[in-house]
Protein backbone atom coordinates (compact mmCIF):
# COMPACT_ATOMS: atom_id res chain seq x y z
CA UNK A 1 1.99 11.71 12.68
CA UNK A 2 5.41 10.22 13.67
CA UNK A 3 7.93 9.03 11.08
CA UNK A 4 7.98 5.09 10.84
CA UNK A 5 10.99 3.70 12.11
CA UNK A 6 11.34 2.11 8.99
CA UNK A 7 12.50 3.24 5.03
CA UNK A 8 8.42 2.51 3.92
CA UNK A 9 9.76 2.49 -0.03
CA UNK A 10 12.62 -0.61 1.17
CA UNK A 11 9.12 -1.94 3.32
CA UNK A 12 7.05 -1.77 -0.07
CA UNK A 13 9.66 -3.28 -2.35
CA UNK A 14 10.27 -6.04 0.65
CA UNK A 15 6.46 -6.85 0.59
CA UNK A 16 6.07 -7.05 -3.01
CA UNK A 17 8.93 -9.29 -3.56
CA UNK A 18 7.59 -11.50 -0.56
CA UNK A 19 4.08 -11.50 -1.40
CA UNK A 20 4.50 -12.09 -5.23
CA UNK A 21 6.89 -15.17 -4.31
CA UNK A 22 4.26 -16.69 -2.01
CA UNK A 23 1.72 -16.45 -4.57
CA UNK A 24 3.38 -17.81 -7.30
CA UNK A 25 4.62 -20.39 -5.24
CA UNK A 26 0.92 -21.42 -3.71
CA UNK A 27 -0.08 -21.30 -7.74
CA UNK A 28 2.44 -23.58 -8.52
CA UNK A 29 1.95 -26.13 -6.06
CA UNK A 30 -0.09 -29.23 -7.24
CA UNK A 31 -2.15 -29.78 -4.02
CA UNK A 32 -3.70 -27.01 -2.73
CA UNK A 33 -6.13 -26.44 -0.16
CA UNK A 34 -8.91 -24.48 0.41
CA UNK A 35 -7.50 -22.40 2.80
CA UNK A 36 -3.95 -22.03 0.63
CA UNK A 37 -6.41 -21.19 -2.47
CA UNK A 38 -7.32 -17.89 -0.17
CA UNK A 39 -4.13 -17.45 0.79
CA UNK A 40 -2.75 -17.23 -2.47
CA UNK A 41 -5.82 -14.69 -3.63
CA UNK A 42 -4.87 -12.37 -0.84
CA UNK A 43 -1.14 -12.54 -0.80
CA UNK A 44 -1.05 -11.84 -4.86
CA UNK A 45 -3.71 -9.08 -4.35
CA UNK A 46 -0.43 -7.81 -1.76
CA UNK A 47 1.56 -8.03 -4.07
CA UNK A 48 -0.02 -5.81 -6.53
CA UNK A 49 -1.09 -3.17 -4.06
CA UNK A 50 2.85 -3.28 -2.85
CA UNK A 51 4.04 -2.90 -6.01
CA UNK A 52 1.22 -0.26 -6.95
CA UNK A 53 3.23 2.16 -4.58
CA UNK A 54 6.81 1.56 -5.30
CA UNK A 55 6.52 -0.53 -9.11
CA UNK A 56 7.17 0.41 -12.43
CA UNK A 57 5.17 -0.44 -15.40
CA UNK A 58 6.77 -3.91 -15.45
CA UNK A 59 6.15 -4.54 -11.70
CA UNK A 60 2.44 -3.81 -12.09
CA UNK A 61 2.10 -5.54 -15.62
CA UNK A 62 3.72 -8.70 -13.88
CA UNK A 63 1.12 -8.16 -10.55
CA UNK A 64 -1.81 -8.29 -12.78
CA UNK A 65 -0.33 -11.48 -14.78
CA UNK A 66 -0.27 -12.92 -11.18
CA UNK A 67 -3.69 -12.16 -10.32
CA UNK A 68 -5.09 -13.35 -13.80
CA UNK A 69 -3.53 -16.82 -13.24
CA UNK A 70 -4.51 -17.20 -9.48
CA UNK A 71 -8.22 -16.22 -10.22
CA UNK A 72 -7.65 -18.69 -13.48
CA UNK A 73 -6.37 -21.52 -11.17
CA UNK A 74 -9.84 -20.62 -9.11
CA UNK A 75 -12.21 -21.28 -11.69
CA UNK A 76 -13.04 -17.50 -11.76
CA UNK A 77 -13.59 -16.07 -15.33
CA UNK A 78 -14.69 -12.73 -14.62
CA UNK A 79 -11.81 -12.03 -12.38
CA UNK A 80 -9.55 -13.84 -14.49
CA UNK A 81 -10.54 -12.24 -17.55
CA UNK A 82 -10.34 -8.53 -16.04
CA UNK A 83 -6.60 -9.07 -14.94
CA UNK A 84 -5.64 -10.45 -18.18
CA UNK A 85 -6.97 -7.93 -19.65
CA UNK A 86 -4.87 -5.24 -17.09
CA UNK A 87 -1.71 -7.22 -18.25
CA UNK A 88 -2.02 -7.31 -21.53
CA UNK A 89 -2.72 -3.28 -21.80
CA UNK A 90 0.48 -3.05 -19.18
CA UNK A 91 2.73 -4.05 -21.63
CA UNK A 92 2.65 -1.47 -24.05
CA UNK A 93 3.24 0.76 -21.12
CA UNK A 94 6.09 -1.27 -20.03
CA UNK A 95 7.19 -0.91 -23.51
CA UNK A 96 11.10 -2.63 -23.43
CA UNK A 97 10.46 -4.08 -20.04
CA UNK A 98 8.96 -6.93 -21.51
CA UNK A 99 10.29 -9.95 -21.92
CA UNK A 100 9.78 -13.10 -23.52
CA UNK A 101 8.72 -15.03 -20.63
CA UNK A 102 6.43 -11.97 -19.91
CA UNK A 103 4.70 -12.91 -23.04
CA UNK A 104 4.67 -16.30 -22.66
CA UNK A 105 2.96 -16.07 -18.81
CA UNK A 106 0.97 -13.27 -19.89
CA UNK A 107 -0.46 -14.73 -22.55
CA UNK A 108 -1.34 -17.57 -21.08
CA UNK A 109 -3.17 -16.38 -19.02
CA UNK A 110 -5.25 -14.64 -21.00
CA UNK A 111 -6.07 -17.78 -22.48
CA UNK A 112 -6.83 -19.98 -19.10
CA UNK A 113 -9.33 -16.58 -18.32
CA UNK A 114 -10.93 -16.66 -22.20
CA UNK A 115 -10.84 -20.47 -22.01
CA UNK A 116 -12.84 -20.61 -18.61
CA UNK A 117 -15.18 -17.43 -19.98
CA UNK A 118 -15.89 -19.70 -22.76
CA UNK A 119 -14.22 -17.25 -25.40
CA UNK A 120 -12.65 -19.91 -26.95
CA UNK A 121 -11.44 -18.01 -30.05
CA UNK A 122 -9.96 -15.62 -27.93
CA UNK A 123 -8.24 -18.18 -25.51
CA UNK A 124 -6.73 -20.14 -29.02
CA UNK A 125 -5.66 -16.53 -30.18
CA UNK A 126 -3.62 -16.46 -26.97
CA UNK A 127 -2.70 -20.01 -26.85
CA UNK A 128 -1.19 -19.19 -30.25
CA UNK A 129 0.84 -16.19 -29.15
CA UNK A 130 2.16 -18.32 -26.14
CA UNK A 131 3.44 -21.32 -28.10
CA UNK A 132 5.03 -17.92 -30.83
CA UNK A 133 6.33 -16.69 -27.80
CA UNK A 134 7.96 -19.36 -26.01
CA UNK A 135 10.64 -19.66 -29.27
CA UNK A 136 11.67 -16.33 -28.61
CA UNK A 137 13.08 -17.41 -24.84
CA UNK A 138 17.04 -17.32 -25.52
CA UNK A 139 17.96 -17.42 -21.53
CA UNK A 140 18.06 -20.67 -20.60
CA UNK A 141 16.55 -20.44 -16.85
CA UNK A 142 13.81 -18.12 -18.55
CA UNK A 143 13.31 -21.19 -20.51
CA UNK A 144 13.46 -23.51 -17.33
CA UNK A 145 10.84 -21.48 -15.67
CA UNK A 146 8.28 -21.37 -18.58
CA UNK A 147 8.88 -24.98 -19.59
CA UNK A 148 7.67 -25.92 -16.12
CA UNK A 149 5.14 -23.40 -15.80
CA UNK A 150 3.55 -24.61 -19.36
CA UNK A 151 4.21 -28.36 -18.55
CA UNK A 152 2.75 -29.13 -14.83
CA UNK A 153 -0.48 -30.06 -14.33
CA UNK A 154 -3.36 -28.01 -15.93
CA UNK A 155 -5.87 -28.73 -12.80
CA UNK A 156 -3.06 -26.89 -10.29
């Protein structure tokens, strides 16, 4: 097989930035449509298979955050509540990596996935740990992003 013409670690790394970007920015938009609700499934499911390649701990850990609020935003428990789960066991191996806004994101997204499995003590055990969290943001655009990730509209 012939080398690629390209670096495919700098190709990986482009991707995953890319992809990841797209996503959250399709999540975050208040009017979807059905077409950009697929969109968004793929391209964070790029992301994470990017990443898988050329990621560390944190990269992955983040990817599956991702993919347990897209599937959230769905309406898809099972999916939702699978990725949460990935997250939340990727950051012990991220260890230091983690940072507040991880925890905040992460969190809540475990509790959108327990919420919609109807879990509900498990989705107010996370709630909990988000609103603990979310004190513990000392950089102020951290604090920007998670303030407006926590306060837009829940049906997005």
């Amino acid at each position: 097989m012939n080398e690629p013409a390209f670096d495919p670690e700098t190709a990986h790394r482009f991707f995953a930035t890319g992809m990841n970007n797209q996503a959250w920015d399709l999540l975050e938009s208040p009017a979807r449509r059905s077409e950009q609700d697929e969109l968004m499934r793929t391209t964070a499911y790029a992301a994470a298979r990017h990443w898988s390649e050329v990621g560390q701990a944190i990269n992955q850990q983040r990817a599956e955050c991702l993919l347990a609020q897209v599937h959230a935003a769905l309406g898809e428990a099972s999916a939702a509540v699978r990725h949460a789960r990935r997250a939340l066991d990727l950051m012990t191996e991220a260890g230091d990596s983690i940072e507040a806004f991880d925890l905040v994101l992460t969190h809540d997204a475990a509790s959108r996935a327990y919420l919609l499995a109807q879990e509900l003590p498990l989705a107010a055990s996370h709630r909990a740990q988000v609103e603990s969290a979310r004190t513990s943001i000392t950089d102020a655009a951290d604090r920007e992003v998670v303030e407006a990730w926590l306060g837009r509209d829940k049906t997005a």
